[in-house]
N, C-alpha and C. Protein backbone atom coordinates (compact mmCIF):
# COMPACT_ATOMS: atom_id res chain seq x y z
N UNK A 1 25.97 158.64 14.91
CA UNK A 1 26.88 157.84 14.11
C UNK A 1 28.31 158.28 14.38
N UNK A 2 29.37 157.50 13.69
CA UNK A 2 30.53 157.69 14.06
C UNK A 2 31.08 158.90 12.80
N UNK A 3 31.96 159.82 13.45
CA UNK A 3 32.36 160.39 12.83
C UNK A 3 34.08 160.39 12.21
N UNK A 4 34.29 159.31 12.05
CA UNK A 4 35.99 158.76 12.29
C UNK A 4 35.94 158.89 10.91
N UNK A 5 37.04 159.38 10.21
CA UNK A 5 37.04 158.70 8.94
C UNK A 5 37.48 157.62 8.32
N UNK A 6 37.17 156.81 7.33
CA UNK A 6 37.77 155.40 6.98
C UNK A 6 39.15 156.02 6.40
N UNK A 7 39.86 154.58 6.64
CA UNK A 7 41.22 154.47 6.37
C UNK A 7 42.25 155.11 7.28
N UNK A 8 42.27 155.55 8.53
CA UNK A 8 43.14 156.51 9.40
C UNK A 8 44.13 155.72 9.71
N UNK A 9 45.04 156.50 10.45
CA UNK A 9 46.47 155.92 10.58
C UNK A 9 46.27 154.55 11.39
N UNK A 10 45.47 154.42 12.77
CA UNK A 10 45.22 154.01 13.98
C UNK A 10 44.84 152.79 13.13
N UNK A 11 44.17 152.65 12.20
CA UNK A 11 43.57 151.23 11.75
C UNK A 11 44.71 151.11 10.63
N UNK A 12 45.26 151.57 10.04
CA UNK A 12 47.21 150.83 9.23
C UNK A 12 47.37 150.58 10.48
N UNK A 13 48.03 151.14 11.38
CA UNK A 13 48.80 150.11 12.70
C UNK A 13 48.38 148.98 12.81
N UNK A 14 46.71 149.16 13.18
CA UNK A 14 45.81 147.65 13.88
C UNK A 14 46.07 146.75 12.86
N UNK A 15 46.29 147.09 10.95
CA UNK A 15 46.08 145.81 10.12
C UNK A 15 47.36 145.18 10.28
N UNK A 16 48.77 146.35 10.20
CA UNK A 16 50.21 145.92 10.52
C UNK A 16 50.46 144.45 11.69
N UNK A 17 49.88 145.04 12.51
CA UNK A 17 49.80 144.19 13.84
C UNK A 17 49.27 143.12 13.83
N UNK A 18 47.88 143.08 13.02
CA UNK A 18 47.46 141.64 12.71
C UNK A 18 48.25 141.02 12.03
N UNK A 19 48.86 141.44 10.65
CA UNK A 19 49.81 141.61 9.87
C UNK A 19 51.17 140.53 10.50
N UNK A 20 51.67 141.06 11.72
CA UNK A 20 52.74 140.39 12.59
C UNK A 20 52.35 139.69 13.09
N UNK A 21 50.94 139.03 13.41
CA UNK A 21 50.36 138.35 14.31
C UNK A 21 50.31 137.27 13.62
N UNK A 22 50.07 137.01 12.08
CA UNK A 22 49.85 136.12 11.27
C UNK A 22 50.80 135.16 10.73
N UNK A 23 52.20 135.98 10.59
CA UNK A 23 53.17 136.06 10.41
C UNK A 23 53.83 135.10 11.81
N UNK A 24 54.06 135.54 13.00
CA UNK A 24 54.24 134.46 13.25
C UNK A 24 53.63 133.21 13.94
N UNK A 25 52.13 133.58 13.68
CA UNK A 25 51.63 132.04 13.38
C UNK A 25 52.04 130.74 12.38
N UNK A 26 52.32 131.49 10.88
CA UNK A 26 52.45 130.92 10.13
C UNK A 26 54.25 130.24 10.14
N UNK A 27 54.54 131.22 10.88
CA UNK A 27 56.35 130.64 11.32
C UNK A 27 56.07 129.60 12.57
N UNK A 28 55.16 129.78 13.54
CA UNK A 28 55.28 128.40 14.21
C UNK A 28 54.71 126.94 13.52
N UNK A 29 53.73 127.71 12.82
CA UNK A 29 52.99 126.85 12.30
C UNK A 29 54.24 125.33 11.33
N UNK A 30 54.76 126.14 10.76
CA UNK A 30 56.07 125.71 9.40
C UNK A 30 57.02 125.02 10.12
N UNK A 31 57.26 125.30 11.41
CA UNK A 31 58.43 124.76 12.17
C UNK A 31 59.79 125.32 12.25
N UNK A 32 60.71 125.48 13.11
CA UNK A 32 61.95 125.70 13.02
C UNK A 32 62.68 125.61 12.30
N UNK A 33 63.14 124.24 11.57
CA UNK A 33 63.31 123.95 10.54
C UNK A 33 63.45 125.13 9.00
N UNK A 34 62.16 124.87 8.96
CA UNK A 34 61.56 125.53 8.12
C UNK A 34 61.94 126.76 7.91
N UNK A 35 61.58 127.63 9.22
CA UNK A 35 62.42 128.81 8.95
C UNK A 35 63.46 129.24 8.95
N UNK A 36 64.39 128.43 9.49
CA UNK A 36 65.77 128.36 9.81
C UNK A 36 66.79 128.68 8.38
N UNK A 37 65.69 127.81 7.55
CA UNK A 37 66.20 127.37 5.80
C UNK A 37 65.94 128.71 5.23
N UNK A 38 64.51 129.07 4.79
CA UNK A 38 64.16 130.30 4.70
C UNK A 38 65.11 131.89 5.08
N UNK A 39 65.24 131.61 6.40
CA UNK A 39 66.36 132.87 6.53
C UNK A 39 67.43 132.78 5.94
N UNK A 40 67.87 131.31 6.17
CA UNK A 40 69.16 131.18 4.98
C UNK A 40 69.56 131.17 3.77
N UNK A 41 68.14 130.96 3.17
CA UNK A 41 67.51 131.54 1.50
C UNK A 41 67.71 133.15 1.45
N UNK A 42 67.28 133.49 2.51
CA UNK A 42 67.27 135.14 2.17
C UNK A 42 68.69 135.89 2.59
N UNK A 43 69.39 135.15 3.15
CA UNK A 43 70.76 135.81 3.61
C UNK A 43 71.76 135.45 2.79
N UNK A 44 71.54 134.55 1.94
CA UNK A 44 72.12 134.03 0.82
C UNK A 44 72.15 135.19 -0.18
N UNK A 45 70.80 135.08 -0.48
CA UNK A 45 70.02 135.83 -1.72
C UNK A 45 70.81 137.40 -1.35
N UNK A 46 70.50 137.84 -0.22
CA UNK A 46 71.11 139.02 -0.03
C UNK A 46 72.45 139.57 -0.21
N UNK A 47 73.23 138.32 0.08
CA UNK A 47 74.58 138.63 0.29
C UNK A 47 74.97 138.03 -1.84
N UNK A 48 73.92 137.64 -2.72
CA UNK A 48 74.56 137.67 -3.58
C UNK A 48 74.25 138.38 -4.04
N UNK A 49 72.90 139.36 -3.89
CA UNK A 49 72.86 140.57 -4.84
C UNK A 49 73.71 141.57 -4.28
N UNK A 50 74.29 141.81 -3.00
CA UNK A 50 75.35 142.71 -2.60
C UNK A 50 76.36 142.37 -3.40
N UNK A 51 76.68 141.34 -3.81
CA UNK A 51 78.26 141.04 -4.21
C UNK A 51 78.05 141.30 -5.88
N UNK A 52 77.16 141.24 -6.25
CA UNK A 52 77.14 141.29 -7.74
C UNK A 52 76.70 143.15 -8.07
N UNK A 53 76.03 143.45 -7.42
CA UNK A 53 76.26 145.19 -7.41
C UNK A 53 77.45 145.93 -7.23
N UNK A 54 78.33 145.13 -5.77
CA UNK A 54 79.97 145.77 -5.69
C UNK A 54 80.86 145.84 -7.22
N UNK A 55 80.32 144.30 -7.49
CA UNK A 55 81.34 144.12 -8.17
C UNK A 55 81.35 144.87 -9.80
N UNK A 56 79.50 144.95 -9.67
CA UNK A 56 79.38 145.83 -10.98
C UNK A 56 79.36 147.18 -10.92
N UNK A 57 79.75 148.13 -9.82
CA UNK A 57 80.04 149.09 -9.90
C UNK A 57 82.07 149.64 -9.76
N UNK A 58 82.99 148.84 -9.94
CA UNK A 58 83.95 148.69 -10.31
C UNK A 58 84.08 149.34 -11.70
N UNK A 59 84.74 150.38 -11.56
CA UNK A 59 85.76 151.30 -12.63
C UNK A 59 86.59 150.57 -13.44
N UNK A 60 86.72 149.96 -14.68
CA UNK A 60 87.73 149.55 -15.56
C UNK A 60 89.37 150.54 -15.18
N UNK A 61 90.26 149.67 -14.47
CA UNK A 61 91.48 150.42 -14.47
C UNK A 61 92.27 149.86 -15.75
N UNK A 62 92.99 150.89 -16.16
CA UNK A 62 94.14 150.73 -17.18
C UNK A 62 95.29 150.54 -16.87
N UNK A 63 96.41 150.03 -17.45
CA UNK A 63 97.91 149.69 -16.91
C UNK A 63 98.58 151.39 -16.80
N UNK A 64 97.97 152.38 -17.76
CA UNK A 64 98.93 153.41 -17.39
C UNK A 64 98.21 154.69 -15.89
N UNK A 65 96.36 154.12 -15.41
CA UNK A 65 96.39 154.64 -14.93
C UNK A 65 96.85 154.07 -13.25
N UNK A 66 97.03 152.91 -13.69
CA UNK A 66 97.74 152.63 -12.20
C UNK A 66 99.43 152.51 -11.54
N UNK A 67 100.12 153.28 -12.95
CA UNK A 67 101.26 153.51 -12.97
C UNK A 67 101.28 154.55 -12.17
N UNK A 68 102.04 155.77 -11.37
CA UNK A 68 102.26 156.52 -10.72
C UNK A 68 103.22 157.25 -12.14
N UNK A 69 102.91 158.69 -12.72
CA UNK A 69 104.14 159.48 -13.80
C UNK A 69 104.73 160.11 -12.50
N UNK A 70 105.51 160.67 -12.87
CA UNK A 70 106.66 161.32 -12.56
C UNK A 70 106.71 162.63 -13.11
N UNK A 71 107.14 163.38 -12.19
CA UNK A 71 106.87 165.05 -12.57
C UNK A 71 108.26 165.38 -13.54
């Protein structure tokens, strides 16, 4: 009998790979089109959760701390 054990690294790769294999079946399958939109859903999506994290990690400035004092 085999002495391999279940679950080893070598068979995650092989499912990964099927994994990519399926993947873009299912992108030819959908059409150009299709995915064209999709990436642009997600580059969208991306670029608005970037912009709404920048913007919510912004420091409240005050009028006297952006004054420069004088020694």
């Amino acid at each position: 009998m085999n002495c391999r054990p279940h679950g080893s690294k070598p068979t995650l790769a092989l499912w990964m790979l099927v994994a990519l294999a399926d993947l873009a079946i299912v992108a030819t399958a959908a059409g150009p089109i299709t995915m064209l939109l999709l990436i642009a859903g997600l580059v969208v999506t991306a670029a608005g959760v970037y912009a709404a994290r920048s913007l919510g990690n912004r420091a409240p400035t005050t009028a006297e701390s952006s004054i420069r004092r004088r020694a």
